[in-house]
N, C-alpha and C. Protein backbone atom coordinates (compact mmCIF):
# COMPACT_ATOMS: atom_id res chain seq x y z
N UNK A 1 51.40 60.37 -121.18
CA UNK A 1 51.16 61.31 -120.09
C UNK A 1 50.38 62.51 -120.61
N UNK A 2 50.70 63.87 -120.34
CA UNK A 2 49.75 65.10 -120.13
C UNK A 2 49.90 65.71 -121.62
N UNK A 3 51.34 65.01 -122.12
CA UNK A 3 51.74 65.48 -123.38
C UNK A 3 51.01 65.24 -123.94
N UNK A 4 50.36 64.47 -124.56
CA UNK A 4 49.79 63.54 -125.61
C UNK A 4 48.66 65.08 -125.56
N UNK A 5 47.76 65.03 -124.56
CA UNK A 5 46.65 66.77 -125.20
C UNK A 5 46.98 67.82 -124.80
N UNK A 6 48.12 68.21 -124.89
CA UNK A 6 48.58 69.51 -124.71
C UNK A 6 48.48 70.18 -126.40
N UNK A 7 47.69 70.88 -126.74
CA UNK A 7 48.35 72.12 -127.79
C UNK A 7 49.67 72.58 -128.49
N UNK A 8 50.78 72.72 -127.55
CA UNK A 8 51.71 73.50 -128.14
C UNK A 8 52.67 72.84 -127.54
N UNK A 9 53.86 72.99 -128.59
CA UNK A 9 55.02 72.41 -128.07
C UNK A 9 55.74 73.20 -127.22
N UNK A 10 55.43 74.15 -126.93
CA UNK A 10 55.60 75.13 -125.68
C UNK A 10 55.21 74.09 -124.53
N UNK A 11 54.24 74.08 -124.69
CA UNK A 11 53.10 73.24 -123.47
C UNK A 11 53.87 72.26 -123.23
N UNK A 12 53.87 71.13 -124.40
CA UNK A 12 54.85 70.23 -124.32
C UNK A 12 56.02 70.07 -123.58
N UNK A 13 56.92 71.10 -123.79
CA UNK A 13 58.55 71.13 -122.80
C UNK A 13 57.91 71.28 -121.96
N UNK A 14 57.09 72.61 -121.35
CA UNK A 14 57.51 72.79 -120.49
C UNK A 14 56.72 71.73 -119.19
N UNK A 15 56.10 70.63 -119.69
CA UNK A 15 55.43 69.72 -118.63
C UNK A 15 55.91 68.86 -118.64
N UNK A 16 57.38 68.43 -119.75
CA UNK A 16 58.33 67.87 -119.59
C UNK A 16 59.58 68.06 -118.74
N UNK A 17 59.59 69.32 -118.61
CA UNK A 17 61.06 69.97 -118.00
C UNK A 17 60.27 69.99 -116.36
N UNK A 18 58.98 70.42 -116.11
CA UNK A 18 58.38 70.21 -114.67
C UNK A 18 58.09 68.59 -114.20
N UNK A 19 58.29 68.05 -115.54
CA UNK A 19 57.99 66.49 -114.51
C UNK A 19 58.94 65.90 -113.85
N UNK A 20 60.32 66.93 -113.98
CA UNK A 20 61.86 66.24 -113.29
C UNK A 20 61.80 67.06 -112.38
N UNK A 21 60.72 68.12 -111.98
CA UNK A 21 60.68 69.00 -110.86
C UNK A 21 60.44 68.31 -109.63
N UNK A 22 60.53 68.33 -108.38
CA UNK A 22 59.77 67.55 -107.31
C UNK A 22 58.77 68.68 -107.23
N UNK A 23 57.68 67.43 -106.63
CA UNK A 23 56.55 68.29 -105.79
C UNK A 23 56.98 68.18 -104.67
N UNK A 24 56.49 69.60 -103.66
CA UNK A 24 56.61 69.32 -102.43
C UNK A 24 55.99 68.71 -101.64
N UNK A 25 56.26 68.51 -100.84
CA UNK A 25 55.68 67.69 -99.65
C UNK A 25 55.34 68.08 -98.78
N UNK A 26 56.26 69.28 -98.11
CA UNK A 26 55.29 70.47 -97.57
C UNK A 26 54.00 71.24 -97.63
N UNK A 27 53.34 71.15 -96.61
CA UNK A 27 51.67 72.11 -97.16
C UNK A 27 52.57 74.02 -96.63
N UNK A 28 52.58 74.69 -97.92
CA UNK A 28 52.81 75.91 -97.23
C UNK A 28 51.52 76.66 -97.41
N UNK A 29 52.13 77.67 -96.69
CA UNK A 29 51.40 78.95 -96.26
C UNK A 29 50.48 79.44 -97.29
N UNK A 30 51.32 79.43 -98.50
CA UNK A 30 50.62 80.69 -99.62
C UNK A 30 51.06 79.33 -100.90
N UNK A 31 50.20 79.26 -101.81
CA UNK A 31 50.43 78.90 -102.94
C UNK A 31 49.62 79.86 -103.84
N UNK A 32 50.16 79.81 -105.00
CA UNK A 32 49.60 80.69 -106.38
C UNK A 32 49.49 79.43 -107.51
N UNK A 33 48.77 80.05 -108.60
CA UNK A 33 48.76 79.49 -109.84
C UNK A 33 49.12 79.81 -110.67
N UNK A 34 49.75 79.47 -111.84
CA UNK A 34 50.01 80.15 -113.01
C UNK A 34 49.39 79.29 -114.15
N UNK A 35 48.49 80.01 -114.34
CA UNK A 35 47.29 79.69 -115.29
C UNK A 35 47.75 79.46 -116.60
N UNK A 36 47.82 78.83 -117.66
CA UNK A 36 48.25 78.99 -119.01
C UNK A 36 47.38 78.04 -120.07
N UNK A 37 46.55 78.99 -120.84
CA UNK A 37 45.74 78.47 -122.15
C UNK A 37 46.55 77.40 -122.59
N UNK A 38 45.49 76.40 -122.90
CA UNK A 38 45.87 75.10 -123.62
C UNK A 38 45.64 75.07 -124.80
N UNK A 39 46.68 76.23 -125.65
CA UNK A 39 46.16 76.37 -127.12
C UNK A 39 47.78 76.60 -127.69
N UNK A 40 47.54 76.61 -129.11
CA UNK A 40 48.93 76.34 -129.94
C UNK A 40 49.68 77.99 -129.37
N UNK A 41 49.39 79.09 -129.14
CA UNK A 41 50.15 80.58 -128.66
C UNK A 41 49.12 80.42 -127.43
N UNK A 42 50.02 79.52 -126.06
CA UNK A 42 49.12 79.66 -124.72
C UNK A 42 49.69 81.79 -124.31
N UNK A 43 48.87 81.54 -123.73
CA UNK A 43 48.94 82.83 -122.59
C UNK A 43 48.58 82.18 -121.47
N UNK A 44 49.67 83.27 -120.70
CA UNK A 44 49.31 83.42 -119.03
C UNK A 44 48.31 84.05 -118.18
N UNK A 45 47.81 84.08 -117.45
CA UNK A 45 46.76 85.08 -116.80
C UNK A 45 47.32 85.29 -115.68
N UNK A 46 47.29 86.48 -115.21
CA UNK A 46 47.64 87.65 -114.41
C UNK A 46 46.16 88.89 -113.95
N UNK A 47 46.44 88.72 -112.60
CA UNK A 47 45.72 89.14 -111.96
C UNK A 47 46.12 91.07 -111.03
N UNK A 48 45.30 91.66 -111.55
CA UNK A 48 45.66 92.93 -111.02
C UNK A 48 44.83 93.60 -109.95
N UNK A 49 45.09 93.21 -108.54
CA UNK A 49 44.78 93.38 -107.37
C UNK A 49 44.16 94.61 -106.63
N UNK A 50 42.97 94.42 -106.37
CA UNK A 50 41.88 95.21 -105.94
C UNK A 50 42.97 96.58 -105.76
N UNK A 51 42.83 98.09 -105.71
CA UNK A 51 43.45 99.17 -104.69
C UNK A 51 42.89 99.33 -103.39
N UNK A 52 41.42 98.41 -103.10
CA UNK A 52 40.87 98.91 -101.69
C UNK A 52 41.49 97.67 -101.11
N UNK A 53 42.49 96.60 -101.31
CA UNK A 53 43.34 95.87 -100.61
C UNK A 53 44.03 96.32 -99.39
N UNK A 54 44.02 95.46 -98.35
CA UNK A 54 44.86 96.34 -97.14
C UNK A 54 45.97 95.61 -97.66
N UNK A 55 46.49 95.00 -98.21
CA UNK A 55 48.45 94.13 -98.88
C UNK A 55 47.96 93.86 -100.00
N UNK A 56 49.64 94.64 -100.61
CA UNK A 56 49.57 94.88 -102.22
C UNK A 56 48.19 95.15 -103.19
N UNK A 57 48.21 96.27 -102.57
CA UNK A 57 46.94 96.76 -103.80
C UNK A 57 47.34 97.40 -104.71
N UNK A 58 46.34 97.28 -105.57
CA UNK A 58 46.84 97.91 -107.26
C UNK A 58 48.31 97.08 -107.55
N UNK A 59 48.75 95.48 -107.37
CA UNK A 59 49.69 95.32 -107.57
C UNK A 59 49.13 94.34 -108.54
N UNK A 60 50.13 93.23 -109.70
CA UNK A 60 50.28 92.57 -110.30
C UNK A 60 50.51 91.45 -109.44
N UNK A 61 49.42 90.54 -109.70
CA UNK A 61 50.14 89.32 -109.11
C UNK A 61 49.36 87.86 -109.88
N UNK A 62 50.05 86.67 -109.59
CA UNK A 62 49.15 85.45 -109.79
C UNK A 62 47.81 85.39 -108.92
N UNK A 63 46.86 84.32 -109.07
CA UNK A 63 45.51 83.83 -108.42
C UNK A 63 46.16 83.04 -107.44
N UNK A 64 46.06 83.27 -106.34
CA UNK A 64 46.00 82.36 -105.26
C UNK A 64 46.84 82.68 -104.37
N UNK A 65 46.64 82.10 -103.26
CA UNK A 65 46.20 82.58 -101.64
C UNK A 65 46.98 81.75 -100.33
N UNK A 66 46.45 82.39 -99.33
CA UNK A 66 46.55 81.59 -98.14
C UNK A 66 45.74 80.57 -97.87
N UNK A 67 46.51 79.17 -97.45
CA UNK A 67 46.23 77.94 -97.00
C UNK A 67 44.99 78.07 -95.86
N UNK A 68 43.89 77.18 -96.30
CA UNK A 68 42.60 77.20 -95.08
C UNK A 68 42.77 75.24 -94.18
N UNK A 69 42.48 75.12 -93.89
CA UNK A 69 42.20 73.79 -92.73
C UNK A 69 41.95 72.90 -93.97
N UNK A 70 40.70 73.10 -94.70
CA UNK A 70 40.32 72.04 -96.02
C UNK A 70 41.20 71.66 -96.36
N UNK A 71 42.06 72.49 -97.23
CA UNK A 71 42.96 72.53 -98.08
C UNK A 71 44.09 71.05 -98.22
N UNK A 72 43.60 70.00 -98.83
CA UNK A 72 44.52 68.84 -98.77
C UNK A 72 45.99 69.13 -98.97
N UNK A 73 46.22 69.63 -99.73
CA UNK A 73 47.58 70.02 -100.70
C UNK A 73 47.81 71.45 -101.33
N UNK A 74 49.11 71.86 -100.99
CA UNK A 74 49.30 72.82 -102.25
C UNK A 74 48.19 73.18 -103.33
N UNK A 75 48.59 72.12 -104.08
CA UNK A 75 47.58 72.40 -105.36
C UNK A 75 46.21 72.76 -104.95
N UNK A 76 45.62 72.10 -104.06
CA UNK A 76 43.98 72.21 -103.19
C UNK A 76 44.28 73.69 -103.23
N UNK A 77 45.02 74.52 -102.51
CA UNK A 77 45.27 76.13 -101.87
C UNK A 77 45.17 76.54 -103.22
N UNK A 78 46.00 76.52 -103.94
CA UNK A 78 46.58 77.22 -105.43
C UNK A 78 44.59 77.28 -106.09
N UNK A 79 44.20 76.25 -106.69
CA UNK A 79 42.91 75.65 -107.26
C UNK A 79 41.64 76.38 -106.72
N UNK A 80 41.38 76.31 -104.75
CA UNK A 80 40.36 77.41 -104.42
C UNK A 80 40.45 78.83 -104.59
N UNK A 81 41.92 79.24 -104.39
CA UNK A 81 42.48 80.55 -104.37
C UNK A 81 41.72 80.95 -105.62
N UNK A 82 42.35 80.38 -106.46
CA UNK A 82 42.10 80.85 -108.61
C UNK A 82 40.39 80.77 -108.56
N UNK A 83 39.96 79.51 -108.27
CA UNK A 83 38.53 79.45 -108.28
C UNK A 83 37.78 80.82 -107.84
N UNK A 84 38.00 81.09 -106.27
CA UNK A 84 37.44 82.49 -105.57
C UNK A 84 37.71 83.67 -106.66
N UNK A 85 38.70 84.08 -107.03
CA UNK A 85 39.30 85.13 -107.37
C UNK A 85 39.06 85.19 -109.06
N UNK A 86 38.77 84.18 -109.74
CA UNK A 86 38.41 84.21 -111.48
C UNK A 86 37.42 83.43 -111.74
N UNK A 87 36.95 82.94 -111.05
CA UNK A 87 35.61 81.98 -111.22
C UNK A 87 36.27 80.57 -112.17
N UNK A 88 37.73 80.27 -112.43
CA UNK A 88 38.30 79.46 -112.99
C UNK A 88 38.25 77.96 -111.79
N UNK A 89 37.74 76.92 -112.83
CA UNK A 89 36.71 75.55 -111.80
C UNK A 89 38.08 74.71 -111.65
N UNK A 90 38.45 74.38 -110.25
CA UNK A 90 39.10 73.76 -110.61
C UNK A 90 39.14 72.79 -111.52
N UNK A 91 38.06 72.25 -111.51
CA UNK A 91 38.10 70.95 -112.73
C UNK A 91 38.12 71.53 -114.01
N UNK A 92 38.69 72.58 -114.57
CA UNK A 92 39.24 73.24 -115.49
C UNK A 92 40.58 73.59 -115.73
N UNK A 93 41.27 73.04 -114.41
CA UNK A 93 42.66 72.78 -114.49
C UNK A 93 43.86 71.91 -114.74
N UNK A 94 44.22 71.63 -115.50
CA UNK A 94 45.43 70.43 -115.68
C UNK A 94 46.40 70.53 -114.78
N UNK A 95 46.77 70.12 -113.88
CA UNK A 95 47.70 70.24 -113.42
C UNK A 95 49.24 69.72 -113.98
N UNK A 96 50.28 70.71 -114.23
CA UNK A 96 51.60 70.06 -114.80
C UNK A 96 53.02 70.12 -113.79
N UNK A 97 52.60 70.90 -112.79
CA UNK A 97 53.89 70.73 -111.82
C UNK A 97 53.60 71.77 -110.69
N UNK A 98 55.07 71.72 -110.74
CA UNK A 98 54.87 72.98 -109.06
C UNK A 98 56.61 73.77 -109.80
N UNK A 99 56.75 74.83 -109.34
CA UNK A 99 58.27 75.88 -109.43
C UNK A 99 58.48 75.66 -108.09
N UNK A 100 59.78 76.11 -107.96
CA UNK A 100 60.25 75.91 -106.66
C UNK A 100 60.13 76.80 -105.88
N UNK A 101 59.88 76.98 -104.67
CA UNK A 101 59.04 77.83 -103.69
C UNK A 101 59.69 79.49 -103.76
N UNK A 102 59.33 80.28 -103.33
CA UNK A 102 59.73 81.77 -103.87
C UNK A 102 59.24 82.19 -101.98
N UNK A 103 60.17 83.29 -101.86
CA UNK A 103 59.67 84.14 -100.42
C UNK A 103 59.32 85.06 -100.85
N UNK A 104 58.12 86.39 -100.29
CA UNK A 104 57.86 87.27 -100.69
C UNK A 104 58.86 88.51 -99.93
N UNK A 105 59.05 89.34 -100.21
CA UNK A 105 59.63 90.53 -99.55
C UNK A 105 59.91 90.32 -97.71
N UNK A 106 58.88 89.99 -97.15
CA UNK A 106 58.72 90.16 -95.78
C UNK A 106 59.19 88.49 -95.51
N UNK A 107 59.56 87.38 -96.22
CA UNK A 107 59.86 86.25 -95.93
C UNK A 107 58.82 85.00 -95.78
N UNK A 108 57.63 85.23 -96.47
CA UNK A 108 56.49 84.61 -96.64
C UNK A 108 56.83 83.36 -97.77
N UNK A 109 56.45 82.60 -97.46
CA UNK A 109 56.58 80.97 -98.51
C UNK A 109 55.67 80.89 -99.01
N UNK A 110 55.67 81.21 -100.96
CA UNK A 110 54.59 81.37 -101.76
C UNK A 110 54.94 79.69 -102.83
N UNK A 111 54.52 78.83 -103.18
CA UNK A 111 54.88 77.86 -103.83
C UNK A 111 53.76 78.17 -104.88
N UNK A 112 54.61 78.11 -106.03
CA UNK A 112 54.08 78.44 -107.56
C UNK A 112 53.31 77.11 -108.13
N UNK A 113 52.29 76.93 -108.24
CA UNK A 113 51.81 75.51 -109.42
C UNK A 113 51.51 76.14 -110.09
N UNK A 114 52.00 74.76 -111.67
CA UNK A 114 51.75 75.66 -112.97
C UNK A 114 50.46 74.21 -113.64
N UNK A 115 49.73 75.18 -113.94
CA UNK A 115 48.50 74.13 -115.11
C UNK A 115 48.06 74.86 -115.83
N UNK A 116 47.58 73.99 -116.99
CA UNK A 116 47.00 74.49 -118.40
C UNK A 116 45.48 74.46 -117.65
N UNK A 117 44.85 75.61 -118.65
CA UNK A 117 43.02 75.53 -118.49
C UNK A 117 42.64 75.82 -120.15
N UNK A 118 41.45 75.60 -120.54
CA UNK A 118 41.03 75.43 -122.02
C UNK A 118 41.08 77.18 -122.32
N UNK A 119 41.32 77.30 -123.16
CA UNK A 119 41.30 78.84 -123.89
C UNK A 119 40.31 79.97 -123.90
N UNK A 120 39.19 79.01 -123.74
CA UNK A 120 37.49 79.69 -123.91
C UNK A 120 37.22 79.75 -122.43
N UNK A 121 37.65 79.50 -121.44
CA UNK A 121 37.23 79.49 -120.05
C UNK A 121 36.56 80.59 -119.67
N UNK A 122 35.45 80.17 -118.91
CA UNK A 122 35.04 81.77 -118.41
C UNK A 122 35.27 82.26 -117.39
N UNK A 123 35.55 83.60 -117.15
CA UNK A 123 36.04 84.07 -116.08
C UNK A 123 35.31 84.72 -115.50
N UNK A 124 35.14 84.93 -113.87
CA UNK A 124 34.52 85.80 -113.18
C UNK A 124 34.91 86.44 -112.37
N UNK A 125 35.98 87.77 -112.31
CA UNK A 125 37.14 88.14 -111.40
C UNK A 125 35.94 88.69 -110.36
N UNK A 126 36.50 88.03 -108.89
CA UNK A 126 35.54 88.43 -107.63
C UNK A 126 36.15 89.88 -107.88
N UNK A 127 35.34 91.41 -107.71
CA UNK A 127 35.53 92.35 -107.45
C UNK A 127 36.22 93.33 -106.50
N UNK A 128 35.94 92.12 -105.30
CA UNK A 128 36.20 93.26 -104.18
C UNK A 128 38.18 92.52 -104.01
N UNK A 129 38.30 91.33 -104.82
CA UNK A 129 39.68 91.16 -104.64
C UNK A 129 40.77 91.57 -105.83
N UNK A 130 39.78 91.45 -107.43
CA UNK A 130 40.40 91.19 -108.34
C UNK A 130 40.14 92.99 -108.99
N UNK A 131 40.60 93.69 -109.51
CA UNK A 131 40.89 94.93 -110.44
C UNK A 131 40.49 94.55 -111.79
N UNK A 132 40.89 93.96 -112.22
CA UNK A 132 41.00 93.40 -113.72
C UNK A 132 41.84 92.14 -114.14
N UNK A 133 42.14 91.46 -115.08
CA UNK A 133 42.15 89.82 -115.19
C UNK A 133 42.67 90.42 -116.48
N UNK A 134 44.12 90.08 -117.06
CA UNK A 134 44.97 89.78 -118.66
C UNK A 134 45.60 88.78 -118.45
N UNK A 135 46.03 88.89 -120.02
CA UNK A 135 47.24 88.30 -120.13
C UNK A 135 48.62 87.97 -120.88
N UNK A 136 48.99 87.01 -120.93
CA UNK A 136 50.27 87.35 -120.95
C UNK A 136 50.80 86.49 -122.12
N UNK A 137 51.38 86.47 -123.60
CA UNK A 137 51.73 85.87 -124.70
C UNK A 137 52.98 85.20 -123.71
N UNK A 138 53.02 83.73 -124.06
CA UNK A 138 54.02 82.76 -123.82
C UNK A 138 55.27 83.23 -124.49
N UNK A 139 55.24 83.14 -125.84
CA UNK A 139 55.62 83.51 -126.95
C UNK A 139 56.74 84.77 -126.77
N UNK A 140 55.75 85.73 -126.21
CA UNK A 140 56.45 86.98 -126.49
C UNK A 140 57.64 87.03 -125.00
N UNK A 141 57.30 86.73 -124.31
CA UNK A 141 57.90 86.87 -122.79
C UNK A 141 59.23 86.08 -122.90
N UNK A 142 59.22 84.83 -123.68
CA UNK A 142 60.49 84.54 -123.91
C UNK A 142 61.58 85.41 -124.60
N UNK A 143 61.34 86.50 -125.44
CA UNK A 143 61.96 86.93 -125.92
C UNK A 143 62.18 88.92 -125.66
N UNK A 144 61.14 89.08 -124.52
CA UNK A 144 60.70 90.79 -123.95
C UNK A 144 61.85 90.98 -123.70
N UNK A 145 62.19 92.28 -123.68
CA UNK A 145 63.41 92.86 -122.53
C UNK A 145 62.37 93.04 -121.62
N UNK A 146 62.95 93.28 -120.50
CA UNK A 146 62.60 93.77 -119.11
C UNK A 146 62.59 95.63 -119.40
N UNK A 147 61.98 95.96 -118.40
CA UNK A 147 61.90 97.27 -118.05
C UNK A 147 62.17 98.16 -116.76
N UNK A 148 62.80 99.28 -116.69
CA UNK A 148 62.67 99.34 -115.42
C UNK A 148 62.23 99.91 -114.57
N UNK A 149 61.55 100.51 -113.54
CA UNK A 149 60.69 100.20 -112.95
C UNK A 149 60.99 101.12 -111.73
N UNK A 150 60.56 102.20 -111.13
CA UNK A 150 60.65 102.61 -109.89
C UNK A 150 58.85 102.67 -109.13
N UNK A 151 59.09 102.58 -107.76
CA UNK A 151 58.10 102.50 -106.70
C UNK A 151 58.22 102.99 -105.87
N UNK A 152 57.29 103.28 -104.67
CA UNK A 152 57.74 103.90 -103.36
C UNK A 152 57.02 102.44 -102.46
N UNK A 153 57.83 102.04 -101.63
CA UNK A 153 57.39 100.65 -101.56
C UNK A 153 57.45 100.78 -99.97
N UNK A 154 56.58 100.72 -99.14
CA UNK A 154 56.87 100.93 -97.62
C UNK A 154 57.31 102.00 -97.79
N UNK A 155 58.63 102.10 -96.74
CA UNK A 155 58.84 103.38 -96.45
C UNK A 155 60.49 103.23 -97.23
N UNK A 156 60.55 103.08 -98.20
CA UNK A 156 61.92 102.93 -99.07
C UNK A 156 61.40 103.16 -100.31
N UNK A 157 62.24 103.95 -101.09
CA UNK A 157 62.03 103.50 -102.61
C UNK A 157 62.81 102.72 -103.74
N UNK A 158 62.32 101.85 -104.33
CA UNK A 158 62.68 100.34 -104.51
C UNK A 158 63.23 100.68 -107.02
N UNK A 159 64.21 100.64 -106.98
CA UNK A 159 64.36 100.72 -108.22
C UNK A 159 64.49 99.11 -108.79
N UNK A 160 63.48 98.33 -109.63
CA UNK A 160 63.78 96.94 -110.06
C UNK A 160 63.48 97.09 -111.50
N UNK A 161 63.72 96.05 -111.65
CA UNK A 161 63.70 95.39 -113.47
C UNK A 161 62.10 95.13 -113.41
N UNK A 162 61.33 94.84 -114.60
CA UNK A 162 59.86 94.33 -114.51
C UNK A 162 59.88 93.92 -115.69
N UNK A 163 58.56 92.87 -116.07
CA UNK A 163 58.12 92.98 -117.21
C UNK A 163 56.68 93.78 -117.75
N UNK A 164 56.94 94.34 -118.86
CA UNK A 164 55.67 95.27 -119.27
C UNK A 164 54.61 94.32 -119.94
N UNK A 165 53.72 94.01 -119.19
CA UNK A 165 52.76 93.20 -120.11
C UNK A 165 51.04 93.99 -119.61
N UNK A 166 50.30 94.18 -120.77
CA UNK A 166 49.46 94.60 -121.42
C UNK A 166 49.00 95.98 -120.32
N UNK A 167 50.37 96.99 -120.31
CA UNK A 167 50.19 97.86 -119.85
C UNK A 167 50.30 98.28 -118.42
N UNK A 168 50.76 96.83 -117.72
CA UNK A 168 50.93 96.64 -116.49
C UNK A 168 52.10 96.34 -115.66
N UNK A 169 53.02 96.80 -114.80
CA UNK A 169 54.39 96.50 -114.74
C UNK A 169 54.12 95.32 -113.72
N UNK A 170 54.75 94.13 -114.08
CA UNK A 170 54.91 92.72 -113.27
C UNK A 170 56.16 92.88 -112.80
N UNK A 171 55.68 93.23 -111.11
CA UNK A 171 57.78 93.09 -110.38
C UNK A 171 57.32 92.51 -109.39
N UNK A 172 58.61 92.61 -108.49
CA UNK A 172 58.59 91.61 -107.40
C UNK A 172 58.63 90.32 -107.48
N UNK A 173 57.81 89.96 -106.18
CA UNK A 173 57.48 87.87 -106.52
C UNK A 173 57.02 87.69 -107.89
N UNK A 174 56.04 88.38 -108.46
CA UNK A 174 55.06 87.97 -109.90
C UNK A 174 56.54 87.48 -110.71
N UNK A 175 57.20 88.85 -110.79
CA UNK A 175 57.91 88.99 -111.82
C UNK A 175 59.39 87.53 -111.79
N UNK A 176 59.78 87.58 -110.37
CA UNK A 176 60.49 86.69 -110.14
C UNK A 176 59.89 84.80 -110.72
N UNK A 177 58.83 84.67 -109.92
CA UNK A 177 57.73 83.50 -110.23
C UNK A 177 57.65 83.20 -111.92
N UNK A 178 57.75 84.50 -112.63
CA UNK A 178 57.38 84.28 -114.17
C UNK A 178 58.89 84.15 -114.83
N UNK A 179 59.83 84.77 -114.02
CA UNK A 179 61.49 84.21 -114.67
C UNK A 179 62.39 83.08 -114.06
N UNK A 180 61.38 82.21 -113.16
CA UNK A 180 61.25 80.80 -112.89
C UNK A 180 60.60 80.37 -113.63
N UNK A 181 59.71 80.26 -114.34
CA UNK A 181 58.61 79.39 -115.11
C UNK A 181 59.45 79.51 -116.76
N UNK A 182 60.04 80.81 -116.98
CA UNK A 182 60.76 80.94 -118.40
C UNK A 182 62.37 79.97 -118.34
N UNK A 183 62.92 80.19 -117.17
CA UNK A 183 64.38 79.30 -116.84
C UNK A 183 64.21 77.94 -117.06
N UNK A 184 63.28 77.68 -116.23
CA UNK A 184 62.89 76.20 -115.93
C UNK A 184 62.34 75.42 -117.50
N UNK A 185 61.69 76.05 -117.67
CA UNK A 185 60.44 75.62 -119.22
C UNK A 185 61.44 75.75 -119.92
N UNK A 186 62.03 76.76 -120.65
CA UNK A 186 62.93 77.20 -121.70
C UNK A 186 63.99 77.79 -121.38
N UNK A 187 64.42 77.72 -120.33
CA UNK A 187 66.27 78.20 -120.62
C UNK A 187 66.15 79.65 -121.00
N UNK A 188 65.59 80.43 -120.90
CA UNK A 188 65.61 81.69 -120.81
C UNK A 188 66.01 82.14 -119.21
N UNK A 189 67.39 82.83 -119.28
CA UNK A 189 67.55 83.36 -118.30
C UNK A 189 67.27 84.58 -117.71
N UNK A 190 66.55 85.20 -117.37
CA UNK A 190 66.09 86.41 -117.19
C UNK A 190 66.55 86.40 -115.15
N UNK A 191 67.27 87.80 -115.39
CA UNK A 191 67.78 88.28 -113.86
C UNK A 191 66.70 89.59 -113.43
N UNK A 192 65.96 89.53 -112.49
CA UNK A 192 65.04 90.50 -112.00
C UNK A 192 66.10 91.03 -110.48
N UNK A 193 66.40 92.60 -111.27
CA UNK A 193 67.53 93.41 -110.29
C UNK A 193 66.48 94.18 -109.48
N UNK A 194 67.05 94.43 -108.40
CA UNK A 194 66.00 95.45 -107.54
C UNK A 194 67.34 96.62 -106.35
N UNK A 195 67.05 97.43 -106.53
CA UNK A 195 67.90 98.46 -105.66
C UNK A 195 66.78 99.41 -104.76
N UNK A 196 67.05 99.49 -103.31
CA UNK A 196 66.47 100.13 -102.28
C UNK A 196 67.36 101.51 -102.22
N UNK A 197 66.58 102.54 -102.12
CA UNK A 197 67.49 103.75 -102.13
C UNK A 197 66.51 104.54 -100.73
């Protein structure tokens, strides 16, 4: 299977531990990607969202979007989304599974696919959606503490856990989505707390 050219034994589990995952069968609303180098220390890529956004600007999030008519599948949504937004081809994607579906704040159905892309990929973050394009050590995230984190979020202010990666606080869905991908892959349990005051 996918094992045999994967890089890292990171890579390895964790497209082992997603192949007992189901895919869905459902076409939802919103799918994302979670991008991860196909090299011996993969990284994640993380996307930091335009501020002239009318939803979640200046926020941390994965590549990918709302479902169009084309769109065969999940993965199809997840694949154009990343494509538009990093210039990443789909045919630069491996596909290794799907996480299990996540709601956003307001009750929106975001379904996570996870695939490897080659290390050297080039990227072209569209401007008027993307801020800037990092990322994220595999490696290190298994073992980060969390941080914590205040916002003024709507009209509440929201105290949560995050992770600090390359200067950027990942909360919310991101953050939730990325302590699904660490549970699932590696048994790292990570709890993302959030308090409304």
């Amino acid at each position: 299977m996918t094992q045999s050219i994967l890089q890292s034994p990171l890579l390895e589990q964790l497209a082992e531990r997603l192949a007992s995952c189901p895919i869905s069968p459902i076409s939802h609303q919103y799918a994302v990607l979670l991008a991860i180098t196909n090299e011996i220390n993969p990284k994640i890529i993380y996307t930091l969202r335009s501020s002239e956004l009318n939803n979640h600007a200046g926020e941390v999030s994965f590549a990918g979007g709302k479902r169009e008519p084309n769109d065969v599948d999940n993965h199809a949504t997840a694949l154009r989304e990343t494509w538009e937004e990093t210039g990443i081809l789909p045919s630069d994607v491996m596909i290794l599974g799907e996480l299990p579906l996540h709601h956003t704040q307001k009750g929106m159905p975001v379904l996570p696919v996870v695939g490897v892309i080659p290390p050297n990929v080039v990227l072209k973050p569209q401007p008027s959606e993307i801020e800037r394009l990092f990322w994220a050590d595999l490696q290190t995230l298994l073992s980060q503490d969390l941080v914590s984190f205040n916002k003024q979020y709507d009209k509440f202010n929201l105290t949560t856990s995050a992770f600090l990666i390359d200067n950027e606080m990942v909360w919310g869905l991101t953050a939730r989505i990325t302590a699904s991908l660490l549970e699932i892959g590696f048994d790292r349990k990570v709890v993302i707390d959030f308090k409304v005051v």
